[in-house]
C-alpha atoms as a PDB file:
ATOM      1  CA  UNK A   1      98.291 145.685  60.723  1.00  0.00           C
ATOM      2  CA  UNK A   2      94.635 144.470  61.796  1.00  0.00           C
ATOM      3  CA  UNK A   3      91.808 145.796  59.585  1.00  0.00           C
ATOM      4  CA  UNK A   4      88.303 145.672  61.213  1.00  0.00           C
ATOM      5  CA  UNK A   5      85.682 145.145  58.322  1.00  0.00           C
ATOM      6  CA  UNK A   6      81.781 146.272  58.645  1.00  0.00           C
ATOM      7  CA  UNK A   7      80.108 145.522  55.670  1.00  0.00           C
ATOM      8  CA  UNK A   8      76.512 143.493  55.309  1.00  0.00           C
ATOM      9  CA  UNK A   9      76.911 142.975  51.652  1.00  0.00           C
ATOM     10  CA  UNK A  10      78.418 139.315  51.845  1.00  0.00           C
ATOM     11  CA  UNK A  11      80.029 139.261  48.198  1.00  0.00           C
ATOM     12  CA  UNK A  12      81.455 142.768  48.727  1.00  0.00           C
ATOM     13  CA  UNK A  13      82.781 141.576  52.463  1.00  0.00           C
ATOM     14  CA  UNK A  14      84.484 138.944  50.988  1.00  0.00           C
ATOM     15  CA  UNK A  15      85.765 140.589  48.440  1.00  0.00           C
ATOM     16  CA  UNK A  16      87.130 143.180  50.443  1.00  0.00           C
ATOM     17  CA  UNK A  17      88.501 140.838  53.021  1.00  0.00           C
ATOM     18  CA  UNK A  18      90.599 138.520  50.155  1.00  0.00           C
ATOM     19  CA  UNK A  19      92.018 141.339  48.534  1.00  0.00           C
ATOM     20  CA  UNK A  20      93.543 143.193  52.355  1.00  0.00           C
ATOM     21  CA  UNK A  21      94.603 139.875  53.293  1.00  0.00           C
ATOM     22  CA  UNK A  22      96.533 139.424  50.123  1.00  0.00           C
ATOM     23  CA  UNK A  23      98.042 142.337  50.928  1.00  0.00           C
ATOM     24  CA  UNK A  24      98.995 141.375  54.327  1.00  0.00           C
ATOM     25  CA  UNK A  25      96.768 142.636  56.737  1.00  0.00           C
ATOM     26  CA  UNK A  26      94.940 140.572  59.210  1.00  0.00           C
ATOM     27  CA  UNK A  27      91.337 141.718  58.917  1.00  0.00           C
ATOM     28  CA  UNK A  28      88.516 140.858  61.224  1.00  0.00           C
ATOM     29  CA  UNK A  29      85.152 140.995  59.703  1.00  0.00           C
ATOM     30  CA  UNK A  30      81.971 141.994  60.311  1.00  0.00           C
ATOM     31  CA  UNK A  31      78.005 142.375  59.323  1.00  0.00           C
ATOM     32  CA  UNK A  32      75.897 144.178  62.163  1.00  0.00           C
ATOM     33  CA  UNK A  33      77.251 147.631  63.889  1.00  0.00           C
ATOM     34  CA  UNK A  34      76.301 145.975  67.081  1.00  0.00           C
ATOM     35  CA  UNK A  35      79.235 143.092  66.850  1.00  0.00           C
ATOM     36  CA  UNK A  36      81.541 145.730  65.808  1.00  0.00           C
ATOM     37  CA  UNK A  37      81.191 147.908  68.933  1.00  0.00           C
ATOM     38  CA  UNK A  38      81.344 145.079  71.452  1.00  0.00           C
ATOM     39  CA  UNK A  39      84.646 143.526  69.306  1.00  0.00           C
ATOM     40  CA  UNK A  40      86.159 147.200  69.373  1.00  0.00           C
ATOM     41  CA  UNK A  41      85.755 147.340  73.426  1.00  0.00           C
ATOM     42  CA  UNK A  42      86.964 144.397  73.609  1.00  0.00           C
ATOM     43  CA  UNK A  43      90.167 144.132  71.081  1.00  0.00           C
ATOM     44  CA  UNK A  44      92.549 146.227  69.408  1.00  0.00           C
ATOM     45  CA  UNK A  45      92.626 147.653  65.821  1.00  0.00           C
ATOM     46  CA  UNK A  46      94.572 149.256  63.759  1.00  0.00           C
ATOM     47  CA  UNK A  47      92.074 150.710  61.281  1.00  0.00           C
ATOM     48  CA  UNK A  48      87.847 150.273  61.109  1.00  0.00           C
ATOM     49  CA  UNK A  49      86.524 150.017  57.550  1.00  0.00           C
ATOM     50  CA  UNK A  50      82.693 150.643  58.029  1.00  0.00           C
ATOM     51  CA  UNK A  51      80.182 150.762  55.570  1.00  0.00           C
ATOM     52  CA  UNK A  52      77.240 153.450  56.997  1.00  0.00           C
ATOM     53  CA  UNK A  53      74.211 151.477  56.081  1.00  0.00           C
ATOM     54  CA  UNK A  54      74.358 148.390  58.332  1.00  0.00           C
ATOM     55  CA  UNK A  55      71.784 146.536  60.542  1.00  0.00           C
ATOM     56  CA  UNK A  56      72.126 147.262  64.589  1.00  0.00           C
ATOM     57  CA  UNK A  57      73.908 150.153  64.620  1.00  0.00           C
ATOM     58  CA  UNK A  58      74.672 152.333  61.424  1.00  0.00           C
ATOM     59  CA  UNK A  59      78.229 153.148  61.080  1.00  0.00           C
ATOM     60  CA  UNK A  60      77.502 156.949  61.678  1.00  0.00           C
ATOM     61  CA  UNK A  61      76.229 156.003  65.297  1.00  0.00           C
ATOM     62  CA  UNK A  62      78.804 153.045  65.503  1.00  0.00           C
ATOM     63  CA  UNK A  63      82.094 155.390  65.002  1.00  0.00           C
ATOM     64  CA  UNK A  64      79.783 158.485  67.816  1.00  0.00           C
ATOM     65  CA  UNK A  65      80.139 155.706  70.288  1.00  0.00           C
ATOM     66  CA  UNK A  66      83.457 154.878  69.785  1.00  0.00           C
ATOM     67  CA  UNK A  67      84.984 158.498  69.712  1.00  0.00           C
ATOM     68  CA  UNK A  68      82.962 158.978  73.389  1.00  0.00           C
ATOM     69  CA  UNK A  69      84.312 156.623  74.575  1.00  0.00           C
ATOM     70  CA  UNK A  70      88.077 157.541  73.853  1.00  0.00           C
ATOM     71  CA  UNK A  71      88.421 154.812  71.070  1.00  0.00           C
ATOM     72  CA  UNK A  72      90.332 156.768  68.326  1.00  0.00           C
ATOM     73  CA  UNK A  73      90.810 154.349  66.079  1.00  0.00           C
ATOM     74  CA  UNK A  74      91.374 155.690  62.235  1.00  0.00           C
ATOM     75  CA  UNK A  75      88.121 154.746  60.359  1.00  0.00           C
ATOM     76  CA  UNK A  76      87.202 154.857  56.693  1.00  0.00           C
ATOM     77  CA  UNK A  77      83.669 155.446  55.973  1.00  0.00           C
ATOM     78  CA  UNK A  78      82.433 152.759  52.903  1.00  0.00           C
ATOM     79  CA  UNK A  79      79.046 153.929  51.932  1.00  0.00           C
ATOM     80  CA  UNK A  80      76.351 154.482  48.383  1.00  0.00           C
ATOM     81  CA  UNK A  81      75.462 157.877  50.793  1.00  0.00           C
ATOM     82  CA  UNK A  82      76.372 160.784  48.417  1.00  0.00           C
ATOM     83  CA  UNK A  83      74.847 164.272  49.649  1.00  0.00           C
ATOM     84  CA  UNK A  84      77.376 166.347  51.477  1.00  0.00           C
ATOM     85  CA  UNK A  85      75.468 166.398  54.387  1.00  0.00           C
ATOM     86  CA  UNK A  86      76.258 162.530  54.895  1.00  0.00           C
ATOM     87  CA  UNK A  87      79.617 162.885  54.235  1.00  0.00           C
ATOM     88  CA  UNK A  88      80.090 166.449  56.349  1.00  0.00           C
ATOM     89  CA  UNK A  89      78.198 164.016  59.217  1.00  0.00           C
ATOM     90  CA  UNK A  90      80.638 161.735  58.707  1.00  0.00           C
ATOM     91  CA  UNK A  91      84.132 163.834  58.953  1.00  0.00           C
ATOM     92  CA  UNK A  92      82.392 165.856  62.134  1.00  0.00           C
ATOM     93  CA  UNK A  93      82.425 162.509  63.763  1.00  0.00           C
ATOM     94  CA  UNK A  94      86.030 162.082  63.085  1.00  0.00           C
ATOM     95  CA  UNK A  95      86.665 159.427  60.193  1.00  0.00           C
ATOM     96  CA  UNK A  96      89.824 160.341  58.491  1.00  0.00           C
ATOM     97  CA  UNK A  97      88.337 158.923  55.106  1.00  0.00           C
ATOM     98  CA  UNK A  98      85.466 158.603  52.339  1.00  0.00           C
ATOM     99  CA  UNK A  99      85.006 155.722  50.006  1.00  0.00           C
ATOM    100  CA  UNK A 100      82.047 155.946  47.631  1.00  0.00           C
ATOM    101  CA  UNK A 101      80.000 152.752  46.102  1.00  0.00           C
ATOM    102  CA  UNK A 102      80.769 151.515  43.779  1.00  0.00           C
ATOM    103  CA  UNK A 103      84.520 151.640  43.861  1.00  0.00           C
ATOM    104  CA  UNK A 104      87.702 150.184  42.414  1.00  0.00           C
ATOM    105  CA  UNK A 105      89.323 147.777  44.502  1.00  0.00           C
ATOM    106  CA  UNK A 106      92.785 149.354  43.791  1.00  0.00           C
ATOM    107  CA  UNK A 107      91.447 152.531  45.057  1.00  0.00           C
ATOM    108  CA  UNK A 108      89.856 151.204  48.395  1.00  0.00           C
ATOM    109  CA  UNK A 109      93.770 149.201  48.884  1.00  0.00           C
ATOM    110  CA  UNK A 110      95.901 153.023  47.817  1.00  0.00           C
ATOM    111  CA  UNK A 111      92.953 154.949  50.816  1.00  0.00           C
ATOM    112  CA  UNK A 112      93.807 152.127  53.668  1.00  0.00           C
ATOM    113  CA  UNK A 113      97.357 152.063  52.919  1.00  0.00           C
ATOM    114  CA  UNK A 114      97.571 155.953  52.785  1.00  0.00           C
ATOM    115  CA  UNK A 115      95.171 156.043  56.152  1.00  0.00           C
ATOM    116  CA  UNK A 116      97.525 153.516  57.780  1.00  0.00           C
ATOM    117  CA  UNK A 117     100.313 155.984  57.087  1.00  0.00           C
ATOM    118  CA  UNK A 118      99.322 159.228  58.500  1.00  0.00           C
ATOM    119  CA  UNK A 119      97.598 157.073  61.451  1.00  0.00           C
ATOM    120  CA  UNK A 120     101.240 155.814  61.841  1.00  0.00           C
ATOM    121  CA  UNK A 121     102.822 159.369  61.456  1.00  0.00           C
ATOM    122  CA  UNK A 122     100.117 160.966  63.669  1.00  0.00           C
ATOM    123  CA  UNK A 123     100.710 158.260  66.528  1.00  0.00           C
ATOM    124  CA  UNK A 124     104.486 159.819  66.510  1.00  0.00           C
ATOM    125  CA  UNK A 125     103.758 163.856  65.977  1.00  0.00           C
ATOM    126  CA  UNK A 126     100.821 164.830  67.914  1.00  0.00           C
ATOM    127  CA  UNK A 127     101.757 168.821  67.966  1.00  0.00           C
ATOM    128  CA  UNK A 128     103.356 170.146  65.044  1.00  0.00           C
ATOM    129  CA  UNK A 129     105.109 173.412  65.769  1.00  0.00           C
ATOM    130  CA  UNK A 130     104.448 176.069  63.042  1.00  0.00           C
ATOM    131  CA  UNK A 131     105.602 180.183  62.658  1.00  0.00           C
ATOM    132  CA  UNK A 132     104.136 182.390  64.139  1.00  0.00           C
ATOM    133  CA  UNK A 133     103.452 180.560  67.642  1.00  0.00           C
ATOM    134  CA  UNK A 134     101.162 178.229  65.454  1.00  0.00           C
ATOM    135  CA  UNK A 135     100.407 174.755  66.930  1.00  0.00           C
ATOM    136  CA  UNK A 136      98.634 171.967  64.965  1.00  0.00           C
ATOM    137  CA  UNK A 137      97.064 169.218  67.157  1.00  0.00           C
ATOM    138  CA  UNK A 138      97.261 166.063  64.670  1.00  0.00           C
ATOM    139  CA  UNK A 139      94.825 164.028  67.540  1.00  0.00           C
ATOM    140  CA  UNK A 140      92.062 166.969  67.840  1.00  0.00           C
ATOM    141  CA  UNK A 141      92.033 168.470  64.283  1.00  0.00           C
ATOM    142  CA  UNK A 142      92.553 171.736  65.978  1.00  0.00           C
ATOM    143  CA  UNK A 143      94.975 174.833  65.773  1.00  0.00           C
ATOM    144  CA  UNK A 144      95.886 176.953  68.499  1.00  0.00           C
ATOM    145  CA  UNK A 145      98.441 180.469  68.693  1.00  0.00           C
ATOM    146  CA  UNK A 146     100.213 180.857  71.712  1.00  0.00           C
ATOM    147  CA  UNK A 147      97.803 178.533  73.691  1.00  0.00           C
ATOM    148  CA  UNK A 148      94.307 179.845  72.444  1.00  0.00           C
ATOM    149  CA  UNK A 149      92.389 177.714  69.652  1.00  0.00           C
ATOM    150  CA  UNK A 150      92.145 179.687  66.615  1.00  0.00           C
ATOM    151  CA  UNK A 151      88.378 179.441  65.143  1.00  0.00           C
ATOM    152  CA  UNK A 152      87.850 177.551  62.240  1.00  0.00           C
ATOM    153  CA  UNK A 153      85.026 176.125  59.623  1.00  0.00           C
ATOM    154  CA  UNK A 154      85.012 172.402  58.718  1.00  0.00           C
ATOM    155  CA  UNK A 155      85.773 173.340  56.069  1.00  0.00           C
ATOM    156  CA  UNK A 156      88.765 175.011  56.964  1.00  0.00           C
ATOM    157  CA  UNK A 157      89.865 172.928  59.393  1.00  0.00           C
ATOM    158  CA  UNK A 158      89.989 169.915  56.548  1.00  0.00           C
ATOM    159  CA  UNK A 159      91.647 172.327  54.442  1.00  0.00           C
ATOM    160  CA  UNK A 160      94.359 172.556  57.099  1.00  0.00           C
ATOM    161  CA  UNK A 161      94.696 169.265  57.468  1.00  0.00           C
ATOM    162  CA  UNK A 162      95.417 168.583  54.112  1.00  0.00           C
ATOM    163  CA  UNK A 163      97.944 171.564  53.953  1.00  0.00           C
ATOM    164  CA  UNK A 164      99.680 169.961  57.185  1.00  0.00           C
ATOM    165  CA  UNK A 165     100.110 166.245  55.514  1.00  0.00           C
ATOM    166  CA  UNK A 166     101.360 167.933  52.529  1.00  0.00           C
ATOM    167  CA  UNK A 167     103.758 171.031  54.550  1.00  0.00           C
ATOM    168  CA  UNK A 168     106.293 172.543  52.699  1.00  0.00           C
ATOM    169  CA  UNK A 169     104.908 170.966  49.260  1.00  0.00           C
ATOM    170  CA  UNK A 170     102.833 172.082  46.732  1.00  0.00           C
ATOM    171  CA  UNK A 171      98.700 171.477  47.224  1.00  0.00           C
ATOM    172  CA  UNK A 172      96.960 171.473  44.042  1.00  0.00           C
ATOM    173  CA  UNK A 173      93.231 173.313  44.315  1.00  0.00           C
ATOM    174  CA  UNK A 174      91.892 169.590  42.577  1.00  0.00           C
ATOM    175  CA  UNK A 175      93.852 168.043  45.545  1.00  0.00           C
ATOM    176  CA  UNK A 176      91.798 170.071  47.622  1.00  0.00           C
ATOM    177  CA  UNK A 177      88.362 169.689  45.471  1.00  0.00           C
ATOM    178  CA  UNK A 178      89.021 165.767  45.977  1.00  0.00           C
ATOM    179  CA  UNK A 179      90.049 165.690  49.847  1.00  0.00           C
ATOM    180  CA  UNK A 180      87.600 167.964  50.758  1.00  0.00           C
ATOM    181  CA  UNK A 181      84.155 167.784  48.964  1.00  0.00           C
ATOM    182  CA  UNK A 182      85.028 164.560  46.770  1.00  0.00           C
ATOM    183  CA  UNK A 183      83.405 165.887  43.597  1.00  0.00           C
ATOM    184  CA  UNK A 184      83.341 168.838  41.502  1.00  0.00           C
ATOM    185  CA  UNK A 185      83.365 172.044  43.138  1.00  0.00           C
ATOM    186  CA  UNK A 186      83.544 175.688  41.472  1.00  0.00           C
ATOM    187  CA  UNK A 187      87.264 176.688  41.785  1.00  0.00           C
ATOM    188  CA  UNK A 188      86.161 180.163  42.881  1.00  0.00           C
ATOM    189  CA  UNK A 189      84.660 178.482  45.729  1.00  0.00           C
ATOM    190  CA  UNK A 190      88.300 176.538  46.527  1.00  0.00           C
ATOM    191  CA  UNK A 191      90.065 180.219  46.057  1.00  0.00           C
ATOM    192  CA  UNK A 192      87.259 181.507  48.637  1.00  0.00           C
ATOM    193  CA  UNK A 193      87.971 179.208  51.405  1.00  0.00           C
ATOM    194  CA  UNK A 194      91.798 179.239  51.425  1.00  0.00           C
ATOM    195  CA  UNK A 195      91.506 183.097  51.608  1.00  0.00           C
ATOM    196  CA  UNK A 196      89.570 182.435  54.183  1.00  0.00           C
ATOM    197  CA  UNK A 197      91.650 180.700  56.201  1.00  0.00           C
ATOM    198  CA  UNK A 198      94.492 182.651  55.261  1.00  0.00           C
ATOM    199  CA  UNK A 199      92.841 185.691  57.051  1.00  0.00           C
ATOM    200  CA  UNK A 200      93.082 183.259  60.164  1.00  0.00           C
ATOM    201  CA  UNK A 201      96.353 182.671  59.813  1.00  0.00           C
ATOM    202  CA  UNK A 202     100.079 184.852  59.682  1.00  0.00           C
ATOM    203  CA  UNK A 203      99.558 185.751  56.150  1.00  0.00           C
ATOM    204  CA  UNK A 204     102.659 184.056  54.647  1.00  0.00           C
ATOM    205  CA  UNK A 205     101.975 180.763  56.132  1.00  0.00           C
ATOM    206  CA  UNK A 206      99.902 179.836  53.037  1.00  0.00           C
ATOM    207  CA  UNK A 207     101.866 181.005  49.896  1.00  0.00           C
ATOM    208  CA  UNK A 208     100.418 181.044  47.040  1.00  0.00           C
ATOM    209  CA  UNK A 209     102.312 179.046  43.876  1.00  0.00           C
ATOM    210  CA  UNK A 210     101.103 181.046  40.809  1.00  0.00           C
ATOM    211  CA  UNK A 211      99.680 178.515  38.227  1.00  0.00           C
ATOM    212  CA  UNK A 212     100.506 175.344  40.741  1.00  0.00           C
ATOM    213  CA  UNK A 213      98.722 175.985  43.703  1.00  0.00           C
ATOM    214  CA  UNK A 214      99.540 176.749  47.622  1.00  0.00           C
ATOM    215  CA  UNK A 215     101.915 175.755  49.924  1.00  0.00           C
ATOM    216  CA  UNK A 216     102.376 175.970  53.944  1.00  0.00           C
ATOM    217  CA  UNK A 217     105.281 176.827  54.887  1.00  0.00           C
ATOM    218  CA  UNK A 218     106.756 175.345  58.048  1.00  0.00           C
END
């Protein structure tokens, strides 16, 4: 697996680079947003690991480029940027990932091996058939019923997502706290947005798991 690295903090590249190449990836690094989009014209990666505050061209502007001009590439946002804006900037654009400064090392190695994974399942399911004439395209985010698109939030549509990498198992609401806002939200708010998107949705396609949480059933 090649890893393509964008971070200007030299320690922190380093670090980042010793400990994914220990770990068997090939990774390609990187300080300025403006090497990183001629290098991703011109090779091939597997994943992009881009920290948002860069000289050139910040990673936010970096990863707009990239999606118009059909590079898909799974890519992990690395980045001290906390307000939800940032980070609701950030998933619009289409990373599939979050990592907050400062961070464990362990954790940044479990979110690229996990992104690596669904990258790898998504290359191989791009439609996932679900009841009710349901379709889930895994390469646009998007869900359609018998061939329309079905209107949803951002919020609901990352909701979804998670549901769909976790069908037919339990999803916790602090799974969905963490995957989807990354901090501390009030569960009445999580409870609000899944009956939400249930109301867009065959009503037993979400099932609720008293005291657990919610499942999709596919």
């Amino acid at each position: 697996m090649k890893i393509l690295l964008l971070e200007d903090e030299y320690m922190l590249r380093k670090s980042i680079k010793e400990l994914l190449e220990e770990n068997g990836y090939i990774v390609e690094e990187f300080s300025d947003g403006k090497s990183v989009l001629d290098a991703t014209f011109e090779g091939s990666y597997d994943l992009l690991l881009v920290d948002v505050n860069v000289p050139g061209i910040n990673g936010f502007e970096l990863l707009e480029q990239l999606r118009k001009n059909g590079i898909q590439t799974p890519t992990i946002f690395i980045t001290s940027l906390t307000e939800i804006d940032s980070m609701e900037r950030g998933y619009d654009l289409g990373c599939c990932d979050y990592i907050k400064k400062p961070f464990d090392m362990k954790e940044l190695k479990l979110r690229v091996a996990t992104a690596l994974k669904l990258a790898s399942l998504r290359s191989n399911e791009e439609t996932i058939k679900l009841p009710g004439g349901y379709e889930y395209h895994t390469d646009s985010f998007t869900l359609t019923k018998d061939e329309e698109e079905v209107s949803l939030s951002k919020t609901e549509k990352m909701i979804l997502d998670l549901f769909i990498k976790y069908k037919n198992r339990v999803v916790t609401p602090e799974m969905i706290t963490e995957y989807v806002w990354e901090d501390y939200v009030d569960p009445a708010n999580v409870r609000v947005q899944i009956n939400n998107l249930r109301k867009k949705l065959n009503k037993d396609l979400i099932t609720n798991i008293r005291g657990v949480g919610y499942k999709l059933e596919t």
